[in-house]
C-alpha atoms as a PDB file:
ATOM      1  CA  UNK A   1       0.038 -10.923  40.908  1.00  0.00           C
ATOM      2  CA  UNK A   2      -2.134  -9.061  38.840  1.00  0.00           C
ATOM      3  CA  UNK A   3      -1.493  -5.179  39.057  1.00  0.00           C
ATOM      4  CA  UNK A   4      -4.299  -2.731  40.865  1.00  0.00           C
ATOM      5  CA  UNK A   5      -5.224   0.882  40.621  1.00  0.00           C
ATOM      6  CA  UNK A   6      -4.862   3.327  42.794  1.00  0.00           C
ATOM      7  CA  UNK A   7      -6.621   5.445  44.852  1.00  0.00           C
ATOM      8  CA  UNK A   8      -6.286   8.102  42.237  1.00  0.00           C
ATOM      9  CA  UNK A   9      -7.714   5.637  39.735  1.00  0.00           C
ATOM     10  CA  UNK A  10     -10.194   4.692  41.523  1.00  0.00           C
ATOM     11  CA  UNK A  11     -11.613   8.016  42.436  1.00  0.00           C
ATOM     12  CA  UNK A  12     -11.349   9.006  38.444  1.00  0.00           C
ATOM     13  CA  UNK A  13     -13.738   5.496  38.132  1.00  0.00           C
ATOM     14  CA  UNK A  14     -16.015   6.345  40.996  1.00  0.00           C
ATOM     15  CA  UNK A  15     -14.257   3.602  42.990  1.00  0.00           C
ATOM     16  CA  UNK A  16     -13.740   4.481  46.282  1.00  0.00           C
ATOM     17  CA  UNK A  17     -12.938   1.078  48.231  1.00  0.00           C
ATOM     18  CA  UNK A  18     -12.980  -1.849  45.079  1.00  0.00           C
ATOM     19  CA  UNK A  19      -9.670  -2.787  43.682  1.00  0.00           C
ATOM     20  CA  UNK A  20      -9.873  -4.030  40.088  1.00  0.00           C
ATOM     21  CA  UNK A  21      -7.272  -5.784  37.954  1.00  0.00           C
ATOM     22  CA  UNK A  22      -5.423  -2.998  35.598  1.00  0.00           C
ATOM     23  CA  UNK A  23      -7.552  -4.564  32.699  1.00  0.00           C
ATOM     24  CA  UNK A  24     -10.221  -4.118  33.718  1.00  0.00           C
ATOM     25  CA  UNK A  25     -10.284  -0.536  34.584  1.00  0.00           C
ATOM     26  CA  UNK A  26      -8.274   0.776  30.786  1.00  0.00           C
ATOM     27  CA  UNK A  27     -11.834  -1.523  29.569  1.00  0.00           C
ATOM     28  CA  UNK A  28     -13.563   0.728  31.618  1.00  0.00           C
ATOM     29  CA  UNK A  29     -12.142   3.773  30.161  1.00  0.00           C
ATOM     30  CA  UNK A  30     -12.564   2.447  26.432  1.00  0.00           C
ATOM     31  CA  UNK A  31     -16.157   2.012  27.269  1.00  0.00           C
ATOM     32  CA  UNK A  32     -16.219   5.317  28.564  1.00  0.00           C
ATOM     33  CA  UNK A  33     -14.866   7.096  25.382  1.00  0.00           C
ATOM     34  CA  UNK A  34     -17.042   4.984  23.392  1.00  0.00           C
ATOM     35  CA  UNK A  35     -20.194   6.240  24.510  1.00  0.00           C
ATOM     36  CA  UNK A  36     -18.695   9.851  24.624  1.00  0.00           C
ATOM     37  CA  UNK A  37     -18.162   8.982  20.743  1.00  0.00           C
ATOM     38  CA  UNK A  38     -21.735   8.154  20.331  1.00  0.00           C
ATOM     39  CA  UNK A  39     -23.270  11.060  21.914  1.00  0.00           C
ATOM     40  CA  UNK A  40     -21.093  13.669  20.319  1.00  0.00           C
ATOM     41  CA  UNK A  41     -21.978  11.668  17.190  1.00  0.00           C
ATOM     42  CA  UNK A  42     -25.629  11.287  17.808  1.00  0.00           C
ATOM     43  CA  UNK A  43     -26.064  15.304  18.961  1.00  0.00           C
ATOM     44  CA  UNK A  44     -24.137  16.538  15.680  1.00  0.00           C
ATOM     45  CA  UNK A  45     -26.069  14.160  13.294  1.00  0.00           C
ATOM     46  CA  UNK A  46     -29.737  14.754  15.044  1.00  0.00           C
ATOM     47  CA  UNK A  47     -28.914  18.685  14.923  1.00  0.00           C
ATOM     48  CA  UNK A  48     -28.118  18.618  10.990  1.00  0.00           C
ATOM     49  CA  UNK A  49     -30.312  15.343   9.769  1.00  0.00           C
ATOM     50  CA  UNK A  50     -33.033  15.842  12.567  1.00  0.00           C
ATOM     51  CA  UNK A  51     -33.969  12.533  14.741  1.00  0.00           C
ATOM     52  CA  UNK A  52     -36.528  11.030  12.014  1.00  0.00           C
ATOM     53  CA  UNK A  53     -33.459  10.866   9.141  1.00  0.00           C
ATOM     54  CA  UNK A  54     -30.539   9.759  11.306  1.00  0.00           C
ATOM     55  CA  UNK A  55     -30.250   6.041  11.321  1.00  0.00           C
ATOM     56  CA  UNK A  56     -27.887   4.039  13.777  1.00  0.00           C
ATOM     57  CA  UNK A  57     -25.795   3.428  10.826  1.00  0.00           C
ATOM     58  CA  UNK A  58     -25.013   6.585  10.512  1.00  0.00           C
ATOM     59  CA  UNK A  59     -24.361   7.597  14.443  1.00  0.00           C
ATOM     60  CA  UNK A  60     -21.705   4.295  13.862  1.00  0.00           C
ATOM     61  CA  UNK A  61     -20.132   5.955  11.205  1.00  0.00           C
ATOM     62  CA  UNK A  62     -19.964   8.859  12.362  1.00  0.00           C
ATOM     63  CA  UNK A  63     -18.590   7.868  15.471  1.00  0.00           C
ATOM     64  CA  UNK A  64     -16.504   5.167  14.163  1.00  0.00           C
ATOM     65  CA  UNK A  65     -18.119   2.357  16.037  1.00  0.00           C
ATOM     66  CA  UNK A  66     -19.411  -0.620  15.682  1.00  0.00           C
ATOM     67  CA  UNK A  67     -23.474  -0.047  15.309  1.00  0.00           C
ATOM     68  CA  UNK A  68     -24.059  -2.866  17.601  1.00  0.00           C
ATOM     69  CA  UNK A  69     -22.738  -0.886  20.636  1.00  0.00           C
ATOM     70  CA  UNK A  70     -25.152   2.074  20.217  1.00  0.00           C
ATOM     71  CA  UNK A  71     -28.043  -0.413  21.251  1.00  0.00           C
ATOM     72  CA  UNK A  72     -25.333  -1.894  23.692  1.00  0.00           C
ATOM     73  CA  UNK A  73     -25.129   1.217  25.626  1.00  0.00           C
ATOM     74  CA  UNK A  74     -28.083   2.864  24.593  1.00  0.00           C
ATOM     75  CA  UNK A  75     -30.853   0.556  23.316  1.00  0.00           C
ATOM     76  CA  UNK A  76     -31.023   2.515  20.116  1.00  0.00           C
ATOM     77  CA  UNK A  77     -31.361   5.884  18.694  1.00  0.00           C
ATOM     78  CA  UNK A  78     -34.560   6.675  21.043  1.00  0.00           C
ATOM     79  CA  UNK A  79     -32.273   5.404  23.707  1.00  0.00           C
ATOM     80  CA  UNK A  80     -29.466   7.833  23.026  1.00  0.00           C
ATOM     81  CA  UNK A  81     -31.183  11.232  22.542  1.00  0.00           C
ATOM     82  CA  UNK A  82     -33.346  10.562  26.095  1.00  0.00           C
ATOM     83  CA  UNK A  83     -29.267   9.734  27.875  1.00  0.00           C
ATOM     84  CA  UNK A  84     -27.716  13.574  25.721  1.00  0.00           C
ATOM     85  CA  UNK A  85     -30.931  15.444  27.457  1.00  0.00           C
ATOM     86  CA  UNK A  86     -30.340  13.466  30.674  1.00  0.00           C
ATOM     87  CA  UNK A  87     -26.574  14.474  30.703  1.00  0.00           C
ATOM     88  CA  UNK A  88     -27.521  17.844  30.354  1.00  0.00           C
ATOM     89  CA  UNK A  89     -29.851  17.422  34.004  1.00  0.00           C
ATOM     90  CA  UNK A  90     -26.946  15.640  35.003  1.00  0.00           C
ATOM     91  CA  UNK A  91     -24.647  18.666  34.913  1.00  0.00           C
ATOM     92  CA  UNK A  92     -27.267  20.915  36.425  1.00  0.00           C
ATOM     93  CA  UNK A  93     -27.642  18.908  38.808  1.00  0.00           C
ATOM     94  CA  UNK A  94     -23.994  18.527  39.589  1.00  0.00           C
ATOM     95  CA  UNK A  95     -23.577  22.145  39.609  1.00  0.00           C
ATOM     96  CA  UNK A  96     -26.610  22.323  42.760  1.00  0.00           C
ATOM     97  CA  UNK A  97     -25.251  19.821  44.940  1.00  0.00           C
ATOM     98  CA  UNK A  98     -21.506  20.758  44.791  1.00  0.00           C
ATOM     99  CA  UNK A  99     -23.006  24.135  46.666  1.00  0.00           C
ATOM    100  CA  UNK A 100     -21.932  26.939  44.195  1.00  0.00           C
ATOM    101  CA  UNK A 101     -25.665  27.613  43.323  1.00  0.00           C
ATOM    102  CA  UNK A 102     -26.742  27.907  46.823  1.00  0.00           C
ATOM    103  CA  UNK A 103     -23.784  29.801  48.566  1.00  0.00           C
ATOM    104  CA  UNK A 104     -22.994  32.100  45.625  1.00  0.00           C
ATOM    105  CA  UNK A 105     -22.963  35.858  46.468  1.00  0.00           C
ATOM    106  CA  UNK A 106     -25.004  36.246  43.368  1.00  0.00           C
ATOM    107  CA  UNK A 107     -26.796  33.654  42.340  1.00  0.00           C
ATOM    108  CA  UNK A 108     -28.427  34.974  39.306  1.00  0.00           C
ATOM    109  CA  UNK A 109     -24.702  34.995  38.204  1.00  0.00           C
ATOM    110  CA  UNK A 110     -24.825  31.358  38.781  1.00  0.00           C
ATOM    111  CA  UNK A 111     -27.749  30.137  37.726  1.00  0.00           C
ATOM    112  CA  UNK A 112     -26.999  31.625  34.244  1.00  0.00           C
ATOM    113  CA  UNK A 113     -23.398  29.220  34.357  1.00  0.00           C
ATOM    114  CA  UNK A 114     -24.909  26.930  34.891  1.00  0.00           C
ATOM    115  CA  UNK A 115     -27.580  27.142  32.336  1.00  0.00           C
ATOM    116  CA  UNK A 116     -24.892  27.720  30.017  1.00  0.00           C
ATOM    117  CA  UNK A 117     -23.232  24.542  31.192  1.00  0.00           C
ATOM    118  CA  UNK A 118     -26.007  22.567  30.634  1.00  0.00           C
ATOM    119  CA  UNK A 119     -26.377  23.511  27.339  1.00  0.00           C
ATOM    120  CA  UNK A 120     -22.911  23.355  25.921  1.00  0.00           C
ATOM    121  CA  UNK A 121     -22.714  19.573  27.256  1.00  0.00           C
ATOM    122  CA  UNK A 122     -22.631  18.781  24.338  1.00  0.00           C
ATOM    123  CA  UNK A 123     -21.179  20.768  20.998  1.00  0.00           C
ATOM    124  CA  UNK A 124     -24.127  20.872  19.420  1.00  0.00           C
ATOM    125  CA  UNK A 125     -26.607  20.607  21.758  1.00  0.00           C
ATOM    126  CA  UNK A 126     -28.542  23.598  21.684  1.00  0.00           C
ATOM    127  CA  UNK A 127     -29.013  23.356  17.480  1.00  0.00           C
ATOM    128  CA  UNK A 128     -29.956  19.870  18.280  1.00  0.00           C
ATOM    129  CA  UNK A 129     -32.431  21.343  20.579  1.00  0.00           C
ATOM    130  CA  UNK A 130     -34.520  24.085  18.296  1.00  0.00           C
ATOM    131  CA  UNK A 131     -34.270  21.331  15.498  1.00  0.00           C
ATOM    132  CA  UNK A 132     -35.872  18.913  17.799  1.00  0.00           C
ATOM    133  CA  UNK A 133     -38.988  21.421  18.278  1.00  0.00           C
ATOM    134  CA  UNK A 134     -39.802  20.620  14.825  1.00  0.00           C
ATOM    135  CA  UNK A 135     -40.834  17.412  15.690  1.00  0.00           C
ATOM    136  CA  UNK A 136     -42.905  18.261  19.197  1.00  0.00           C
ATOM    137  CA  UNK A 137     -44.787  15.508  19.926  1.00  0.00           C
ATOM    138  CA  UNK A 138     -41.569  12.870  19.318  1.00  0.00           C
ATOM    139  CA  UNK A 139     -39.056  14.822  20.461  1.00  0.00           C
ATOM    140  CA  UNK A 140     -39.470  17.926  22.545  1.00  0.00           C
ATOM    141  CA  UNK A 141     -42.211  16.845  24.739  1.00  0.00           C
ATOM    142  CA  UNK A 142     -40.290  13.383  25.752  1.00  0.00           C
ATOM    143  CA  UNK A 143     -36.777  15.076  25.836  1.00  0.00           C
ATOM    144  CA  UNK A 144     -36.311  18.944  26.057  1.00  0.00           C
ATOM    145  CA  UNK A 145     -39.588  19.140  28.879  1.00  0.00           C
ATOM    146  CA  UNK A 146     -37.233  17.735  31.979  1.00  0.00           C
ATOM    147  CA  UNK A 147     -34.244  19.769  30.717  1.00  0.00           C
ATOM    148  CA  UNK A 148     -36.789  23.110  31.031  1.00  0.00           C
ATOM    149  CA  UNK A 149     -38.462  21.913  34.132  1.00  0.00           C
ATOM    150  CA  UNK A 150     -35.541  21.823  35.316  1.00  0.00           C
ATOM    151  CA  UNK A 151     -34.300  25.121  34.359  1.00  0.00           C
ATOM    152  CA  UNK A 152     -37.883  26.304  35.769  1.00  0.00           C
ATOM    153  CA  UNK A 153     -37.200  25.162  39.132  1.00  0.00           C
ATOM    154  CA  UNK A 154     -33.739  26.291  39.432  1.00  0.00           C
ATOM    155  CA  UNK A 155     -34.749  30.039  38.292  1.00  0.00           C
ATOM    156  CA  UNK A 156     -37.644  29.775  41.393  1.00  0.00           C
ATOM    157  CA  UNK A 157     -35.286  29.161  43.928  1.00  0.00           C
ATOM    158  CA  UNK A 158     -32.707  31.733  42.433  1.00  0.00           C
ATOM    159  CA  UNK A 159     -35.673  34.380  42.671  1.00  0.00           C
ATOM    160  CA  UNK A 160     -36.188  33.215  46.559  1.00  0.00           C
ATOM    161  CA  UNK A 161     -32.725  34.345  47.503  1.00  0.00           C
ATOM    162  CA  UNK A 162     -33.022  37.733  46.236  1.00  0.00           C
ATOM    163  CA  UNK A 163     -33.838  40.554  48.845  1.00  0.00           C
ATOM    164  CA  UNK A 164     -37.267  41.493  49.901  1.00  0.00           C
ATOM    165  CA  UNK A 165     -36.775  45.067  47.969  1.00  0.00           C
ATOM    166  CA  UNK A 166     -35.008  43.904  44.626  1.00  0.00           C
ATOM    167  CA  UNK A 167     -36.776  44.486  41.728  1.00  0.00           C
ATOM    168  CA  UNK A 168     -36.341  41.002  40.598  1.00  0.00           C
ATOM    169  CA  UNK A 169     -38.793  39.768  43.313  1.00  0.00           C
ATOM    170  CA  UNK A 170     -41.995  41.241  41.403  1.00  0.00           C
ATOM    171  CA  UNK A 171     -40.938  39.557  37.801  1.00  0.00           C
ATOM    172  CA  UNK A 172     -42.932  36.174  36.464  1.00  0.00           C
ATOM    173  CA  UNK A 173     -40.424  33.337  37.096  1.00  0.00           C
ATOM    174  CA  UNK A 174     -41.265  32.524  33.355  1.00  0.00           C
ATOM    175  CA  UNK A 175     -40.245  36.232  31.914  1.00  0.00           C
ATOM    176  CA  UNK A 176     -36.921  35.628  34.312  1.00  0.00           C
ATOM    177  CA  UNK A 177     -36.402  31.981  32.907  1.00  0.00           C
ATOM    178  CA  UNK A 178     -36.553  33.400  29.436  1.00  0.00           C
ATOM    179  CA  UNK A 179     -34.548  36.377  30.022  1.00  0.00           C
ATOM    180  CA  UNK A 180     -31.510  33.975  30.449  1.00  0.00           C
ATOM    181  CA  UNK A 181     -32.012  31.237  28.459  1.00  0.00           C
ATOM    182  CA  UNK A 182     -33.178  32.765  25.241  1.00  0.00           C
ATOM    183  CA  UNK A 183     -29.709  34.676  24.948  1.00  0.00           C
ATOM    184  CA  UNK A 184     -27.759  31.487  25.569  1.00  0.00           C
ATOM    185  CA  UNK A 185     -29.867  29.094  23.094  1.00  0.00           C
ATOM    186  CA  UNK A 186     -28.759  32.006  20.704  1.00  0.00           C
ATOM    187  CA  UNK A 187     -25.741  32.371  21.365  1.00  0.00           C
ATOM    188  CA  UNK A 188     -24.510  28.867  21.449  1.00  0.00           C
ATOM    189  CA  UNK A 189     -26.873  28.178  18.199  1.00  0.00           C
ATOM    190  CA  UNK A 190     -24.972  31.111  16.172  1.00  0.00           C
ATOM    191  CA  UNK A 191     -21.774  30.221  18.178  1.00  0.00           C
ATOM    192  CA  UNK A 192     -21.949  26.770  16.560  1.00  0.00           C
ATOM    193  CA  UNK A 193     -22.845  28.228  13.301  1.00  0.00           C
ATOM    194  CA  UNK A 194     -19.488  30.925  13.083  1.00  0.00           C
ATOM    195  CA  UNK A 195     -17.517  28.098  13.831  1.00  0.00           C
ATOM    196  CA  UNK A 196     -18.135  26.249  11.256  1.00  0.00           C
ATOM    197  CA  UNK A 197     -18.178  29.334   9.039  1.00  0.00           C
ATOM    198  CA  UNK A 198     -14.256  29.227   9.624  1.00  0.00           C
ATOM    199  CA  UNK A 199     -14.180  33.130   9.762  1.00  0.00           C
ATOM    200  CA  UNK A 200     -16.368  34.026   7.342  1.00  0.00           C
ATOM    201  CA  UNK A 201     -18.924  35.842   8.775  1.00  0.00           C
ATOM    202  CA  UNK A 202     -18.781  39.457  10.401  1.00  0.00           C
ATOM    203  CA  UNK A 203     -18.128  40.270  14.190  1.00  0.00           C
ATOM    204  CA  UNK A 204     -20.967  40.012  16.773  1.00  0.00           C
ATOM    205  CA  UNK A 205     -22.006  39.032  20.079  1.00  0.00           C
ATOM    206  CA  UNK A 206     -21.908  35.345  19.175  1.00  0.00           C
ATOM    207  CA  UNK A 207     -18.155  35.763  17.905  1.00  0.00           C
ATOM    208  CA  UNK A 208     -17.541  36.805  22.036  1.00  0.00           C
ATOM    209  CA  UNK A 209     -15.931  33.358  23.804  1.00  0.00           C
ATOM    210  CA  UNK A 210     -18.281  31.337  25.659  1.00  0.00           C
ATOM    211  CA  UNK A 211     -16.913  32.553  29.027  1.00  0.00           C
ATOM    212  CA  UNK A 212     -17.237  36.333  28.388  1.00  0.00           C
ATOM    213  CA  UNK A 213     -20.536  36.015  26.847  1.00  0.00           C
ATOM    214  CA  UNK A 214     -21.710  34.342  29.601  1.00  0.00           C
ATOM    215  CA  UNK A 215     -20.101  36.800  31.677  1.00  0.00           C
ATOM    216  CA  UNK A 216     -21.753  39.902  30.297  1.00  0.00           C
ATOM    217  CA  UNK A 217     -25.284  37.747  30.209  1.00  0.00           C
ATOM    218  CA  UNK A 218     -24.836  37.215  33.944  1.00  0.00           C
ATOM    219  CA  UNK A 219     -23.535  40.832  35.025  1.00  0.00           C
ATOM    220  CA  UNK A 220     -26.852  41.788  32.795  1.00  0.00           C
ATOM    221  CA  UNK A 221     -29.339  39.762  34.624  1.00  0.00           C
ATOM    222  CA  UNK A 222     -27.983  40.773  38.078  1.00  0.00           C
ATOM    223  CA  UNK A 223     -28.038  44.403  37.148  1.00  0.00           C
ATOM    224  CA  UNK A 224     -32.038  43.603  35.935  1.00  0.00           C
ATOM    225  CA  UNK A 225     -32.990  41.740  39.167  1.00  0.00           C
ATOM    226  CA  UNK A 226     -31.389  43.908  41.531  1.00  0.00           C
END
């Protein structure tokens, strides 16, 4: 009798009533990792090569893969920067429908978490980003547009749950959208940066751990809105 999962398993798999065979879940799992391995690979080498002058080769390398599986799970290079973008949604996304967004006391707090999250899904995202914007009719226009939409839409609806008489009501959703996530593609940029400067550079705001920076970012846009 071939051994099953269970229900913990299953939930970790998205696998609420299907029993698989043990194999076939630990396959999952490898498959799993191995496309974590290729994006991780694929944001690092597009944020230092740019998109043009990373070839799969590379990404395999780098990821220690087989190049055959990048088109496997992603149908190529194009393939895989469109799915790191769309996993960035993805965790916006996430972050709306779970309800912390919505029912937050503050949701300018929030909203700037969870721009944050989105843009630390990956290391290297946000230097992948600005690098990207190099290339604007390729890259950013196909890619980074959704991802900012996005970010667009979600700053609207924050600005509709503020009260009638805060400040924040009278500001251009656009100024309000850049107030938060100029400071974070900054941070995380220079963030990146220090830490691969092992030390070497002198103290400031982007030496601050991702949590309290955010922190501070948040408890400044509140103050500004309210």
């Amino acid at each position: 009798m071939k051994k099953v999962t269970t229900f913990g398993l299953w939930r970790q798999h998205g696998l609420s009533a299907t029993v698989l065979p043990m194999g076939k879940v630990k396959r999952q799992a490898r498959s799993d990792d191995t496309r974590s391995a290729i994006m991780a690979a694929g944001t690092r080498l597009f944020a230092v090569q740019g998109f043009e002058k990373t070839g799969i080769r590379d990404i395999a390398v780098e990821a220690d893969v087989n190049p055959a599986l990048i088109s496997y799970h992603f149908g190529g290079k194009e393939g895989l920067i469109e799915e790191i973008f769309a996993d960035a949604i993805d965790t916006a996304a996430e972050a709306v429908e779970d309800g912390r967004f919505v029912d937050a006391e503050f949701p300018e707090k929030e909203l700037v978490r969870l721009y944050a999250k989105s843009l630390s899904s990956q290391p290297m995202l946000v230097l992948m980003s600005l690098r990207s914007q190099l290339d604007p009719e390729r890259v950013f226009n196909e890619n980074l547009l959704p991802l900012y939409r996005r970010f667009r839409t979600l700053t609207n609806d924050m600005l509709d749950t503020l009260p009638d008489d805060a400040p924040g009501k009278t500001l251009d959703p656009n100024l309000v959208y850049s107030m938060i996530l100029s400071p974070l593609q900054m941070y995380f940029a220079a963030h990146q940066i220090r830490e691969g400067a092992k030390g070497s550079m002198e103290p400031t705001a982007s030496s601050l751990p991702p949590e309290e920076f955010v922190q501070r970012l948040g408890d400044f846009i509140s103050a500004a809105l309210r």
